[in-house]
PDB file of N, CA and C in Angstrom:
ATOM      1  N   UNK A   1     -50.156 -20.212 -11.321  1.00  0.00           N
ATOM      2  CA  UNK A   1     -49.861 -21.089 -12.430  1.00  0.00           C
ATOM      3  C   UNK A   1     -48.766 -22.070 -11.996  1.00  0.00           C
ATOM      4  N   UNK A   2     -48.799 -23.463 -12.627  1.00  0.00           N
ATOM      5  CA  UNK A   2     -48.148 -24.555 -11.718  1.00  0.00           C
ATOM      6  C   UNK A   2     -46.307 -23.993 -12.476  1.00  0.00           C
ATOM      7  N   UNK A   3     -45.196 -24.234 -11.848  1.00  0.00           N
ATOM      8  CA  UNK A   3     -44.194 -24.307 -11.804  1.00  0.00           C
ATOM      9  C   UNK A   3     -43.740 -25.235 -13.878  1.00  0.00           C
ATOM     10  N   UNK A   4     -44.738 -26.328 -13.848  1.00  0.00           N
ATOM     11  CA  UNK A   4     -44.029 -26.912 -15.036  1.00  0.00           C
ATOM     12  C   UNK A   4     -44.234 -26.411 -16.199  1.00  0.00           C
ATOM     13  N   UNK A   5     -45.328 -25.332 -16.075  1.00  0.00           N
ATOM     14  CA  UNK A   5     -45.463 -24.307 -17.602  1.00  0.00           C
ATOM     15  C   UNK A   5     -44.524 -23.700 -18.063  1.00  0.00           C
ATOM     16  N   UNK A   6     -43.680 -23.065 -16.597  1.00  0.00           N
ATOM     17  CA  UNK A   6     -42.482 -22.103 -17.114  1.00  0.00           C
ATOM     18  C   UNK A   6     -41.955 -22.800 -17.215  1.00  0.00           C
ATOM     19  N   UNK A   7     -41.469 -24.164 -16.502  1.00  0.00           N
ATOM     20  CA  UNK A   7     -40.244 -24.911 -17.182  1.00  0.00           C
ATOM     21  C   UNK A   7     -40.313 -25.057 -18.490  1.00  0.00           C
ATOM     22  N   UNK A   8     -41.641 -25.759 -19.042  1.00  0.00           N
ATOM     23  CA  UNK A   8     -41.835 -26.168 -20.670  1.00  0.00           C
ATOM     24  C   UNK A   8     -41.484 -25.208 -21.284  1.00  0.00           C
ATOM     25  N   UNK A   9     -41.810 -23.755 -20.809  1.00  0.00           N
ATOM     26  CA  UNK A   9     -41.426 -22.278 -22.090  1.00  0.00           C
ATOM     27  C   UNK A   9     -40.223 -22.261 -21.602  1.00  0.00           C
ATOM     28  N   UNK A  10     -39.024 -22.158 -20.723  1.00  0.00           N
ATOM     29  CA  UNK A  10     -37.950 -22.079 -21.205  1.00  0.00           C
ATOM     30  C   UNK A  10     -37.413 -22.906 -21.367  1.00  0.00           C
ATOM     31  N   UNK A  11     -37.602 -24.305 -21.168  1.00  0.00           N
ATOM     32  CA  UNK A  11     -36.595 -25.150 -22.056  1.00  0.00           C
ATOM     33  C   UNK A  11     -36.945 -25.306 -23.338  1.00  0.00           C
ATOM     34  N   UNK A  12     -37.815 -24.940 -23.899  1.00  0.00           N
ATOM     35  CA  UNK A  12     -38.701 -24.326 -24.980  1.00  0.00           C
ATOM     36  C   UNK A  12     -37.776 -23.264 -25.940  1.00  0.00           C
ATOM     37  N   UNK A  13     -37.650 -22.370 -24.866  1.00  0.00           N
ATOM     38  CA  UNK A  13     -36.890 -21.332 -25.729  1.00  0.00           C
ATOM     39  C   UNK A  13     -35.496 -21.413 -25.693  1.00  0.00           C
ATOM     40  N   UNK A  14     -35.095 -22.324 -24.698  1.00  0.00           N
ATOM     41  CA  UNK A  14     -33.657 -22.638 -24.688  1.00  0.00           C
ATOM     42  C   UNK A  14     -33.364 -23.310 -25.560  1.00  0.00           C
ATOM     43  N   UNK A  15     -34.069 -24.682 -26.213  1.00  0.00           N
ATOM     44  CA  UNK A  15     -34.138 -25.092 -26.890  1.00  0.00           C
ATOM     45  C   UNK A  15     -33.350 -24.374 -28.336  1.00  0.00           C
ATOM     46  N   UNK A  16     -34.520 -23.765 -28.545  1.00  0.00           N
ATOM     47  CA  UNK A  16     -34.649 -22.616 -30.091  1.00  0.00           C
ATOM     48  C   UNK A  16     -33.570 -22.359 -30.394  1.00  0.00           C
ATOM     49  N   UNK A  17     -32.899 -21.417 -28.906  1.00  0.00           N
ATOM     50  CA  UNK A  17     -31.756 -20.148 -28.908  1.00  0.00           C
ATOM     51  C   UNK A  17     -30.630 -21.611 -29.340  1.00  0.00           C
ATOM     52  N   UNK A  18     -30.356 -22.702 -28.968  1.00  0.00           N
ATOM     53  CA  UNK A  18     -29.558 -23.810 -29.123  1.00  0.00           C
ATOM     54  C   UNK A  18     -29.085 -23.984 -30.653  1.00  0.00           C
ATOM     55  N   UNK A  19     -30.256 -24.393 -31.023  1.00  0.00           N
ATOM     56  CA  UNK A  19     -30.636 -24.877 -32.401  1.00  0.00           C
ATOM     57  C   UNK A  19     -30.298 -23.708 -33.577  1.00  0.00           C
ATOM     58  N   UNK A  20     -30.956 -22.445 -32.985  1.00  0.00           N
ATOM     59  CA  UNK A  20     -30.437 -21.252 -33.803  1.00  0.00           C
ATOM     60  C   UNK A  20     -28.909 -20.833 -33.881  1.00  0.00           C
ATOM     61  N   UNK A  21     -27.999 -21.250 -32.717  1.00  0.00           N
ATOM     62  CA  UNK A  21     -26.089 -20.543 -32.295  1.00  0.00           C
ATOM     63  C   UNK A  21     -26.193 -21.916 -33.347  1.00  0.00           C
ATOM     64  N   UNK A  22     -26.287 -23.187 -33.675  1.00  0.00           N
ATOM     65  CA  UNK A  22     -25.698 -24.077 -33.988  1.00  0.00           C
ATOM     66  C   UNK A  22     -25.758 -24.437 -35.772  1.00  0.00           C
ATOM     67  N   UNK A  23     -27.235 -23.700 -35.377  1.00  0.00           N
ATOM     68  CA  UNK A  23     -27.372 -23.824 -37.582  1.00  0.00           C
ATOM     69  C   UNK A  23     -26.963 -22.570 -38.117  1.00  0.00           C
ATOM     70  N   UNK A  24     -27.218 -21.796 -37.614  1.00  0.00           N
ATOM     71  CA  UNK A  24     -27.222 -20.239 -38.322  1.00  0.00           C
ATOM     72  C   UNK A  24     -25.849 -19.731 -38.824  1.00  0.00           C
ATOM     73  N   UNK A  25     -25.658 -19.215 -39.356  1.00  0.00           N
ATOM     74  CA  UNK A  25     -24.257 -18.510 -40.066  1.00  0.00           C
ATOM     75  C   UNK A  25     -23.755 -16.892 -39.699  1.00  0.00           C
ATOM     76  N   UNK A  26     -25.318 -16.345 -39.841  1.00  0.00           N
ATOM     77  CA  UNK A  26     -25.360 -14.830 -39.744  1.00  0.00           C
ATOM     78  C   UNK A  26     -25.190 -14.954 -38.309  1.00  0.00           C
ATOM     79  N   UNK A  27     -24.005 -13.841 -38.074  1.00  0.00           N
ATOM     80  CA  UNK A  27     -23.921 -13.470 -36.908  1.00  0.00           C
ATOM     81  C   UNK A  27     -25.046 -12.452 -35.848  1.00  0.00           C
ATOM     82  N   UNK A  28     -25.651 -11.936 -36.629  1.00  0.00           N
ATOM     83  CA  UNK A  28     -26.609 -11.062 -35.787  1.00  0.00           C
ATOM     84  C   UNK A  28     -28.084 -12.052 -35.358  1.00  0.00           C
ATOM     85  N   UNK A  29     -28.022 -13.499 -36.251  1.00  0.00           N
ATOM     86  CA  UNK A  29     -29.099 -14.165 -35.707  1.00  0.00           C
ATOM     87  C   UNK A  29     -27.913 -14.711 -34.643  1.00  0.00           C
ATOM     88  N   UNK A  30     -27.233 -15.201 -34.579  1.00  0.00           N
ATOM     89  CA  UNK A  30     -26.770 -15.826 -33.825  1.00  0.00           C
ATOM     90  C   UNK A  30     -26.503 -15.297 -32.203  1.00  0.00           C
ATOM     91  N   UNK A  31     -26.507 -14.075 -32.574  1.00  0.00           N
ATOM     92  CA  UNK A  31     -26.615 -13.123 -31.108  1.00  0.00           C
ATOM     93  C   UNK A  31     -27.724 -13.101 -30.940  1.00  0.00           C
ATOM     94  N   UNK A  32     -28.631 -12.855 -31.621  1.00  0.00           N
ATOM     95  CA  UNK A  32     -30.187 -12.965 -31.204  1.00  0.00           C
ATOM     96  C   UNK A  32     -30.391 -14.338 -30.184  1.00  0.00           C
ATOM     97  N   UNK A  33     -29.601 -15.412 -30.784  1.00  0.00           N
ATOM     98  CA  UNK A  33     -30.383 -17.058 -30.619  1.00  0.00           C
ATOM     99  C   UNK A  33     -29.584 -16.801 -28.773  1.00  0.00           C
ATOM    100  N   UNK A  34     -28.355 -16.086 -28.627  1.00  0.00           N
ATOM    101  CA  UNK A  34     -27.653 -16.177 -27.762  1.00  0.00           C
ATOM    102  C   UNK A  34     -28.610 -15.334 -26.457  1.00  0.00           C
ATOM    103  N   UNK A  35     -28.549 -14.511 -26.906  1.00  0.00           N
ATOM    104  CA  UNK A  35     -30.308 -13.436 -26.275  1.00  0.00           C
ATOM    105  C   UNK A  35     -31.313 -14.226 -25.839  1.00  0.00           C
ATOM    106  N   UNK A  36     -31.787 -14.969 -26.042  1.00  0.00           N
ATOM    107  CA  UNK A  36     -32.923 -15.743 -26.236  1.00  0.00           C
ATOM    108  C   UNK A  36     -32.135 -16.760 -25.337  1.00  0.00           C
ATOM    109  N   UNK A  37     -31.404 -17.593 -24.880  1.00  0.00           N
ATOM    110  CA  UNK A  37     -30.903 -18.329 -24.575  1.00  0.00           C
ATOM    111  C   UNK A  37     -31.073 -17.478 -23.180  1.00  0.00           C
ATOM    112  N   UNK A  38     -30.038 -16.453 -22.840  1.00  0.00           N
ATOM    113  CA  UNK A  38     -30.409 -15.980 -21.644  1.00  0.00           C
ATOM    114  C   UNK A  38     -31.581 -15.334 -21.001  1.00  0.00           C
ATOM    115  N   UNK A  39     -32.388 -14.867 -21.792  1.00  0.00           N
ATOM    116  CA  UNK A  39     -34.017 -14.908 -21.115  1.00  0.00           C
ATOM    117  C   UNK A  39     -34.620 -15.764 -20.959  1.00  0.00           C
ATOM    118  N   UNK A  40     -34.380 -16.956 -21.508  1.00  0.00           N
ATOM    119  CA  UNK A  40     -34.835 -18.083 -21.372  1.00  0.00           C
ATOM    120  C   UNK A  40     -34.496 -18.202 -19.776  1.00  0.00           C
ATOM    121  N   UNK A  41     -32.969 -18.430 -19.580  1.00  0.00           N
ATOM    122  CA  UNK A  41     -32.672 -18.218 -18.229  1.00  0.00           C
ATOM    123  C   UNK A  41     -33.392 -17.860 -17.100  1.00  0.00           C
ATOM    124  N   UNK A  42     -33.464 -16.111 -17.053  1.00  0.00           N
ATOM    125  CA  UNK A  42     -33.636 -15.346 -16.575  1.00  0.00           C
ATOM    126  C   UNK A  42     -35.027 -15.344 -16.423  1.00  0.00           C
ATOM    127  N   UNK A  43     -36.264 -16.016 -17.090  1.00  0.00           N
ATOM    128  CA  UNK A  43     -37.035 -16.392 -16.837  1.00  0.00           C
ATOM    129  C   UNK A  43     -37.320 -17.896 -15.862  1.00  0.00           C
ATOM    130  N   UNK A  44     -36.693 -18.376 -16.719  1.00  0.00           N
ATOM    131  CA  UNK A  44     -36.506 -19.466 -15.178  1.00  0.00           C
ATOM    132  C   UNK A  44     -36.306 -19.040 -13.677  1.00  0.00           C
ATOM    133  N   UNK A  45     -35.424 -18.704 -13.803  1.00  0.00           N
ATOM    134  CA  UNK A  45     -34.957 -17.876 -12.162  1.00  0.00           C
ATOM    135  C   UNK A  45     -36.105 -16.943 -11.815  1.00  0.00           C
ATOM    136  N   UNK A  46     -36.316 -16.323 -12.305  1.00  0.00           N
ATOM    137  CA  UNK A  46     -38.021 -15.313 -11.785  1.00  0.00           C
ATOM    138  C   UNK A  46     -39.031 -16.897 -11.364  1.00  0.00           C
ATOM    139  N   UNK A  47     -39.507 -17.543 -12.423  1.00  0.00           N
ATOM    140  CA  UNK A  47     -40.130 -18.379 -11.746  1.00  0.00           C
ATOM    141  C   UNK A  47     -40.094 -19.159 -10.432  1.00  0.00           C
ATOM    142  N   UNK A  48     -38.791 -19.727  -9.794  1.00  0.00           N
ATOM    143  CA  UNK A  48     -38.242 -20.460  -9.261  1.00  0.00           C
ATOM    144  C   UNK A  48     -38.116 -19.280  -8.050  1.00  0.00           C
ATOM    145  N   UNK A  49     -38.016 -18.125  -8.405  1.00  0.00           N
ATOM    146  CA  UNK A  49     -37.910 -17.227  -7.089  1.00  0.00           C
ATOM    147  C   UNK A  49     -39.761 -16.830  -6.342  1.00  0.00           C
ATOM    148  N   UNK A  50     -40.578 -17.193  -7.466  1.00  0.00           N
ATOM    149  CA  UNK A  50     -41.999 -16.669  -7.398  1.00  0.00           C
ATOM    150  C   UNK A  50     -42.122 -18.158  -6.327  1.00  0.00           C
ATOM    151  N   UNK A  51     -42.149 -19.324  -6.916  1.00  0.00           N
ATOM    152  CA  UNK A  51     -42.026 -20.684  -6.286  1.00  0.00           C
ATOM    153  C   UNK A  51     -41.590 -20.711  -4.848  1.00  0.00           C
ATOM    154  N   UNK A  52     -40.366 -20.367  -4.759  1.00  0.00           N
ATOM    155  CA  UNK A  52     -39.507 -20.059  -3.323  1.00  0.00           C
ATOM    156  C   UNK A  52     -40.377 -18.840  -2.531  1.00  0.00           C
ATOM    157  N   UNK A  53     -40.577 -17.981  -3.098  1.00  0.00           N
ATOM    158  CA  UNK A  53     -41.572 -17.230  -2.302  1.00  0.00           C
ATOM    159  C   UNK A  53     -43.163 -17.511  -2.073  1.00  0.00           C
ATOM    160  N   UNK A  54     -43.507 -18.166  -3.040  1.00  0.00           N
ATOM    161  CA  UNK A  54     -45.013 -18.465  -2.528  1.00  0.00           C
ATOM    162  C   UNK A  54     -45.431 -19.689  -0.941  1.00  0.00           C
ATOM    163  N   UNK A  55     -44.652 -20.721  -1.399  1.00  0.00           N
ATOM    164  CA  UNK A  55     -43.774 -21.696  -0.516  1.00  0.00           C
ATOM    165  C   UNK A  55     -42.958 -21.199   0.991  1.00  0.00           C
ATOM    166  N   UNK A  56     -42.859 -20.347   1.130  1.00  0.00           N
ATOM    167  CA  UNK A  56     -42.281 -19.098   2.390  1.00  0.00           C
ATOM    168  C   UNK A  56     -43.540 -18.812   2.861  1.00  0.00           C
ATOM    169  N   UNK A  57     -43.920 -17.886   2.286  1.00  0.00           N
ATOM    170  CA  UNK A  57     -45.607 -17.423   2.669  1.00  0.00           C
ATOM    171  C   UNK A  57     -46.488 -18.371   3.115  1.00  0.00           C
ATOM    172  N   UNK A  58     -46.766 -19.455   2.714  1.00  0.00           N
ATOM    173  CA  UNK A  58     -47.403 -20.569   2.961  1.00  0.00           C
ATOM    174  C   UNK A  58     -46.806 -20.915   4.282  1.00  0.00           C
ATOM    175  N   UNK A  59     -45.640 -21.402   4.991  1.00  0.00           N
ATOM    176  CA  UNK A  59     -44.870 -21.745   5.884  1.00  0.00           C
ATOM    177  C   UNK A  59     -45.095 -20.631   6.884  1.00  0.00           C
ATOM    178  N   UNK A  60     -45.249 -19.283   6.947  1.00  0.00           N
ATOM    179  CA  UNK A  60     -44.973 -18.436   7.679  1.00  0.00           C
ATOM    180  C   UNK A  60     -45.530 -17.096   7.109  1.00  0.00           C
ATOM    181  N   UNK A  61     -47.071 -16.623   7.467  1.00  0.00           N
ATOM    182  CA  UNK A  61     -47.943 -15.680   6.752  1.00  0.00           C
ATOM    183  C   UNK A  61     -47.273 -14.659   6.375  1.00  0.00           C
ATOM    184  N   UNK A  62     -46.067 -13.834   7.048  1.00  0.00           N
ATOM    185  CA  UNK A  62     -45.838 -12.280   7.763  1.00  0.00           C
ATOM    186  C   UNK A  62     -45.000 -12.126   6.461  1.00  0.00           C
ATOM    187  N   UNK A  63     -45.392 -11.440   5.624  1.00  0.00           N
ATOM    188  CA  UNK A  63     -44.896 -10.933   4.450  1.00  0.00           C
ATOM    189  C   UNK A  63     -42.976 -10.738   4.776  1.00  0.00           C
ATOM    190  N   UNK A  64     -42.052 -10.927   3.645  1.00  0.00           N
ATOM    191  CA  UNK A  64     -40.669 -11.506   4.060  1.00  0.00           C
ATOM    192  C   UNK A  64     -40.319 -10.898   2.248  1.00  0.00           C
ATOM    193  N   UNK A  65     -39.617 -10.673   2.494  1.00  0.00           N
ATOM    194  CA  UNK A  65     -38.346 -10.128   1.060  1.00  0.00           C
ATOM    195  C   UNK A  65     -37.795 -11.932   1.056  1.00  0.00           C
ATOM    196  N   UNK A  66     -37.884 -12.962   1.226  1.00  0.00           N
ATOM    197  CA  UNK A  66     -37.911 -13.714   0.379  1.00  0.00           C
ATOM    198  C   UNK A  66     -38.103 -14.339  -0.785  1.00  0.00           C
ATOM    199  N   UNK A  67     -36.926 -14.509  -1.577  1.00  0.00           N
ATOM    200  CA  UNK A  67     -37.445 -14.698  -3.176  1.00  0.00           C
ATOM    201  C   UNK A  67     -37.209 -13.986  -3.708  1.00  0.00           C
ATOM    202  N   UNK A  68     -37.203 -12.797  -3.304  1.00  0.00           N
ATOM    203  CA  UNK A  68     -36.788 -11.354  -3.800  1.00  0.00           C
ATOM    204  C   UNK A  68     -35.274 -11.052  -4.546  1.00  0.00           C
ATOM    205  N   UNK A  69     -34.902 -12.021  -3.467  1.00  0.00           N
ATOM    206  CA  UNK A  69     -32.890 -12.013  -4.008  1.00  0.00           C
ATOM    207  C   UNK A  69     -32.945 -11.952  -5.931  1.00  0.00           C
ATOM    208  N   UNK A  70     -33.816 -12.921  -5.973  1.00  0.00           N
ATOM    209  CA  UNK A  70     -33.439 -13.868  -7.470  1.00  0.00           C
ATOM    210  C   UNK A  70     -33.838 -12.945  -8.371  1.00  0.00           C
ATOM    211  N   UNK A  71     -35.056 -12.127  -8.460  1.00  0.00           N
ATOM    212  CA  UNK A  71     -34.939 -10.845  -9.139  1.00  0.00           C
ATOM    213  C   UNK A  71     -34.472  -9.679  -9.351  1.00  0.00           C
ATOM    214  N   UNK A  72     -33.553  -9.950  -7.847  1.00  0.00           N
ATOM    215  CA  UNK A  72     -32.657  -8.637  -8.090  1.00  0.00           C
ATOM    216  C   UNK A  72     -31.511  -9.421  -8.982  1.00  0.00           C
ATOM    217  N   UNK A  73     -31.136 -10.622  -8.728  1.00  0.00           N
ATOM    218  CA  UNK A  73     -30.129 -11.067  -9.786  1.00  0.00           C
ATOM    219  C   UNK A  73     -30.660 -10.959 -11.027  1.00  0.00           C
ATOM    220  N   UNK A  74     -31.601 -10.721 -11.256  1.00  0.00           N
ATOM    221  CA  UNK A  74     -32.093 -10.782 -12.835  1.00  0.00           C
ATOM    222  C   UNK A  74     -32.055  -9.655 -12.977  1.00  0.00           C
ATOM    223  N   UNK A  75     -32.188  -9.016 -12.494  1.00  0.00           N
ATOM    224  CA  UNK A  75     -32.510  -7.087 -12.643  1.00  0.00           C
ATOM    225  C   UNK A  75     -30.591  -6.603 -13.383  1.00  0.00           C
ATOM    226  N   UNK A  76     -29.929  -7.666 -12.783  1.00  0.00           N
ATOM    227  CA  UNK A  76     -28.256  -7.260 -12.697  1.00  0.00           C
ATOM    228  C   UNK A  76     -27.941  -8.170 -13.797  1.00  0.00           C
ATOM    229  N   UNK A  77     -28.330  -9.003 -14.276  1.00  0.00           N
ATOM    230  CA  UNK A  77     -27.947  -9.741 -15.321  1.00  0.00           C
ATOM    231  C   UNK A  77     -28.865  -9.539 -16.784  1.00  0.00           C
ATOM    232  N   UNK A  78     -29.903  -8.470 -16.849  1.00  0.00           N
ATOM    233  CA  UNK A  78     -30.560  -7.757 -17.428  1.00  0.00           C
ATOM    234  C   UNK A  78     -29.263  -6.415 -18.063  1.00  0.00           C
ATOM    235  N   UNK A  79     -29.063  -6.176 -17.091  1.00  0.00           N
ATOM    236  CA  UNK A  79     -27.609  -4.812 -17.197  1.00  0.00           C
ATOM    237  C   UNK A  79     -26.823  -4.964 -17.969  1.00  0.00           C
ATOM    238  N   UNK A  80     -26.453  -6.549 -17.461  1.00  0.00           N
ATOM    239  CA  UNK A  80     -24.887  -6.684 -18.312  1.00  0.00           C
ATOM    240  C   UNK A  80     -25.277  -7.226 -19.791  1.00  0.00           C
ATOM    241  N   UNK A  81     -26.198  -7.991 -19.955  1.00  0.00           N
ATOM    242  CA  UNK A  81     -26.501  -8.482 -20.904  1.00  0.00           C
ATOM    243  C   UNK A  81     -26.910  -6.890 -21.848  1.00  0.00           C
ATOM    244  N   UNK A  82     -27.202  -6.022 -21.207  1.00  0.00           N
ATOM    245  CA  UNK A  82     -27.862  -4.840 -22.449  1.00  0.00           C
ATOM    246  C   UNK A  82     -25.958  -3.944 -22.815  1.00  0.00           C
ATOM    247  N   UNK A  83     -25.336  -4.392 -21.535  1.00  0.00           N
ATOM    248  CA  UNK A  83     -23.936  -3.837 -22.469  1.00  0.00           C
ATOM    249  C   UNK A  83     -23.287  -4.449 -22.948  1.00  0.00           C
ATOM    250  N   UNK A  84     -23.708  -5.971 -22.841  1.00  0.00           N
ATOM    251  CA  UNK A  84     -23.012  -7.079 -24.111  1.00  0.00           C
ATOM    252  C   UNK A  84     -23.815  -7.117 -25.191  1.00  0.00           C
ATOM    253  N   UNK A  85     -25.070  -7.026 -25.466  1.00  0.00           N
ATOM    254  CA  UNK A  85     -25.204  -6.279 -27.093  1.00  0.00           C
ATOM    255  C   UNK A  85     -24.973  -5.034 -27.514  1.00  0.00           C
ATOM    256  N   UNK A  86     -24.627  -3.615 -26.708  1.00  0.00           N
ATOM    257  CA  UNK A  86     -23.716  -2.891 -27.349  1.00  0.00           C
ATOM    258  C   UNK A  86     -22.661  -3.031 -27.413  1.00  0.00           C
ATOM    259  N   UNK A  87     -22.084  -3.946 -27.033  1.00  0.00           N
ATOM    260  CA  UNK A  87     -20.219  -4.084 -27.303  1.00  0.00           C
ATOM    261  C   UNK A  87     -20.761  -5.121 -28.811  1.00  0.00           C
ATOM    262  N   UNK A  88     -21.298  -6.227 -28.407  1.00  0.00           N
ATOM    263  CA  UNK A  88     -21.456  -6.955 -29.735  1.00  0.00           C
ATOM    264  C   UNK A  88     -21.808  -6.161 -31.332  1.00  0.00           C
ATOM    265  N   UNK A  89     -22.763  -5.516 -30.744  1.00  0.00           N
ATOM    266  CA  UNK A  89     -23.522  -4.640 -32.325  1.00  0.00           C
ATOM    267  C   UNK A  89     -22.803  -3.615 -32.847  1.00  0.00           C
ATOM    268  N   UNK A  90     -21.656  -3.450 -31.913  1.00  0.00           N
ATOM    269  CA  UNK A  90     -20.580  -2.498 -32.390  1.00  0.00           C
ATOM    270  C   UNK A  90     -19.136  -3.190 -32.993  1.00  0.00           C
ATOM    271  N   UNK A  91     -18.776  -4.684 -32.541  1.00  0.00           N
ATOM    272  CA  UNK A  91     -18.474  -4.985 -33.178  1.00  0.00           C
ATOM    273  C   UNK A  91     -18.459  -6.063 -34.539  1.00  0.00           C
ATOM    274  N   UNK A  92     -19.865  -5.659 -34.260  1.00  0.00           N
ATOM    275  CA  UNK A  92     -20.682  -6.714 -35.878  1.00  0.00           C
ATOM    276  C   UNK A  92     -21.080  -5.490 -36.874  1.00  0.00           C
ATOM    277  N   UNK A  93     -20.758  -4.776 -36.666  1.00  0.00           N
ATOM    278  CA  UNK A  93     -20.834  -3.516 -37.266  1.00  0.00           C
ATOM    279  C   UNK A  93     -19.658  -3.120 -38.067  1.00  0.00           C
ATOM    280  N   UNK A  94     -18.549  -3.111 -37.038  1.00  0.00           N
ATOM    281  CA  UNK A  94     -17.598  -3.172 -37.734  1.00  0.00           C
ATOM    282  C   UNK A  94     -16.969  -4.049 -38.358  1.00  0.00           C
ATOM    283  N   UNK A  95     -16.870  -5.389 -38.192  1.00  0.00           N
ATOM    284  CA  UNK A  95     -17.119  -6.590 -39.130  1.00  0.00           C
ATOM    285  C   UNK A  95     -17.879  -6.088 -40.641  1.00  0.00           C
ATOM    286  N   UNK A  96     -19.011  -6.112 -40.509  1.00  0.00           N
ATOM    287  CA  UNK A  96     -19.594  -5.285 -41.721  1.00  0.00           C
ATOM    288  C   UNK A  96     -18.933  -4.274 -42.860  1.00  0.00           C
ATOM    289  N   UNK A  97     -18.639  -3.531 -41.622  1.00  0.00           N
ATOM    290  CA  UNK A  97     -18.019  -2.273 -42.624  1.00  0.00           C
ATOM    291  C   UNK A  97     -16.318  -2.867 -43.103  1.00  0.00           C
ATOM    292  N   UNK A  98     -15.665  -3.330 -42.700  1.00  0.00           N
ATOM    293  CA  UNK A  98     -14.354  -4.257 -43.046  1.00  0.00           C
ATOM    294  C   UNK A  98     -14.672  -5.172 -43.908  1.00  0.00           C
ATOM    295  N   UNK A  99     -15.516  -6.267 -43.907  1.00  0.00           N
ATOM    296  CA  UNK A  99     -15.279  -6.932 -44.680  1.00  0.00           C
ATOM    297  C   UNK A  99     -17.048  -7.550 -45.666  1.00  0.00           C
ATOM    298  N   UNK A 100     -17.359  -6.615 -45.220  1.00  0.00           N
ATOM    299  CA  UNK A 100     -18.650  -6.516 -46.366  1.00  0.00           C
ATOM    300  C   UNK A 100     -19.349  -7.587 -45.967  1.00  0.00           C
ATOM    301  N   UNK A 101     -19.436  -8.540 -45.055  1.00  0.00           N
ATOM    302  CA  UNK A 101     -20.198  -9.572 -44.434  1.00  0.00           C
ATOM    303  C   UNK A 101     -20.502  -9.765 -43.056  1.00  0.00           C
ATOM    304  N   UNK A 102     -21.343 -10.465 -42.805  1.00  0.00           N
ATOM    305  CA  UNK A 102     -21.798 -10.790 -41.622  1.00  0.00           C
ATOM    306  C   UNK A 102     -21.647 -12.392 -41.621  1.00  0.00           C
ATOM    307  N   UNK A 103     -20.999 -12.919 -42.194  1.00  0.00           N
ATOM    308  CA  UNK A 103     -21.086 -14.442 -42.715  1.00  0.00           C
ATOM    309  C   UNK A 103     -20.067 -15.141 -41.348  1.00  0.00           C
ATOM    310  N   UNK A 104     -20.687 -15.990 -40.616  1.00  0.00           N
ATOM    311  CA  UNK A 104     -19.393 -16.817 -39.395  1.00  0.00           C
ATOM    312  C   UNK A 104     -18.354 -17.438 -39.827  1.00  0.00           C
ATOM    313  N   UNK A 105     -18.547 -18.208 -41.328  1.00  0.00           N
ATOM    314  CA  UNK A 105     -17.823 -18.911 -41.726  1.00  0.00           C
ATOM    315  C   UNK A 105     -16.301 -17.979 -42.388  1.00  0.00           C
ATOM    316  N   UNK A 106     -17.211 -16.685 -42.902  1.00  0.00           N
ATOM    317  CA  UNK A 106     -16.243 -16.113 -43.569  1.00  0.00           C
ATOM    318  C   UNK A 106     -15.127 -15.414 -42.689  1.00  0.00           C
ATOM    319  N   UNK A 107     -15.441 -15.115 -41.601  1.00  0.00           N
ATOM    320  CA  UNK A 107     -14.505 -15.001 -40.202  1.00  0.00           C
ATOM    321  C   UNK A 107     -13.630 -16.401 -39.458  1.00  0.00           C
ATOM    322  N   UNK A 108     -13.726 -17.647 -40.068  1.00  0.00           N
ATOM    323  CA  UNK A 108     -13.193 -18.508 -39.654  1.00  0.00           C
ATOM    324  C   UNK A 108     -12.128 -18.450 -40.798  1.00  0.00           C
ATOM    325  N   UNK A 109     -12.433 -18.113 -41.925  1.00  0.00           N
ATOM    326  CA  UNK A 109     -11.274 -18.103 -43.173  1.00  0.00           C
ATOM    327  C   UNK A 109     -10.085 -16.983 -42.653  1.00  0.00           C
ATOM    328  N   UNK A 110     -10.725 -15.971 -42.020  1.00  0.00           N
ATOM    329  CA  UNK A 110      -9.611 -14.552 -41.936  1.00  0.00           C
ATOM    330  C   UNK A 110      -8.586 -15.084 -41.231  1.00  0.00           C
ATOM    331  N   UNK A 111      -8.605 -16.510 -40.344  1.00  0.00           N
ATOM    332  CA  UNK A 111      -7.616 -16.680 -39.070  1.00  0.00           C
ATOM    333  C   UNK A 111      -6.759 -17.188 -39.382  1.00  0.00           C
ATOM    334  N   UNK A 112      -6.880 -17.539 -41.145  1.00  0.00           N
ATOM    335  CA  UNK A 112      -5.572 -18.200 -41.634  1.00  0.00           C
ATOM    336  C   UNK A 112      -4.622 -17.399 -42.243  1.00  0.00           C
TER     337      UNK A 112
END
């Protein structure tokens, strides 16, 4: 499949995740839109590593761990991202239980 499909779906979904951190209020969409923003990513980079490796192969038959790098970076930025929504959902949780909302705006009032 040509290279500009995946571009169109994640600037596609980068897009979205944009549009969603910038209108939204609720904080748990807003981590969602933030989520979405980095798979968006992280899909890019898989593509671009499939690209770099098909492009290798072509140049030089003898099968090569080229390309390979970029999914192991995704494999590691998969990690951190799954313990930055448990640090987040724990503390949007407790947000919740304190102050009975999930509202962004209503957390910009507390700082006064």
């Amino acid at each position: 499949m040509p290279i500009n499909y995946y571009l169109f779906l994640t600037v596609t979904l980068f897009n979205i995740g944009v549009i969603g951190v910038l209108t939204r209020r609720n904080a748990i969409v807003v981590f969602m839109c933030i989520e979405l923003m980095l798979n968006a990513v992280n899909l890019l980079l898989v593509a671009f590593s499939q690209m770099h490796q098909s492009n290798a192969l072509a140049i030089n038959p003898v099968p090569t761990s080229v390309g390979s790098e970029a999914q192991l970076f995704v494999f590691f930025i998969m990690v951190v991202a799954a313990a930055e929504v448990s640090v987040g959902l724990a503390i949007i949780v407790m947000m919740y239980r304190n102050i009975h909302s999930v509202d962004i705006n209503f957390l910009n009032r507390l700082k006064h």
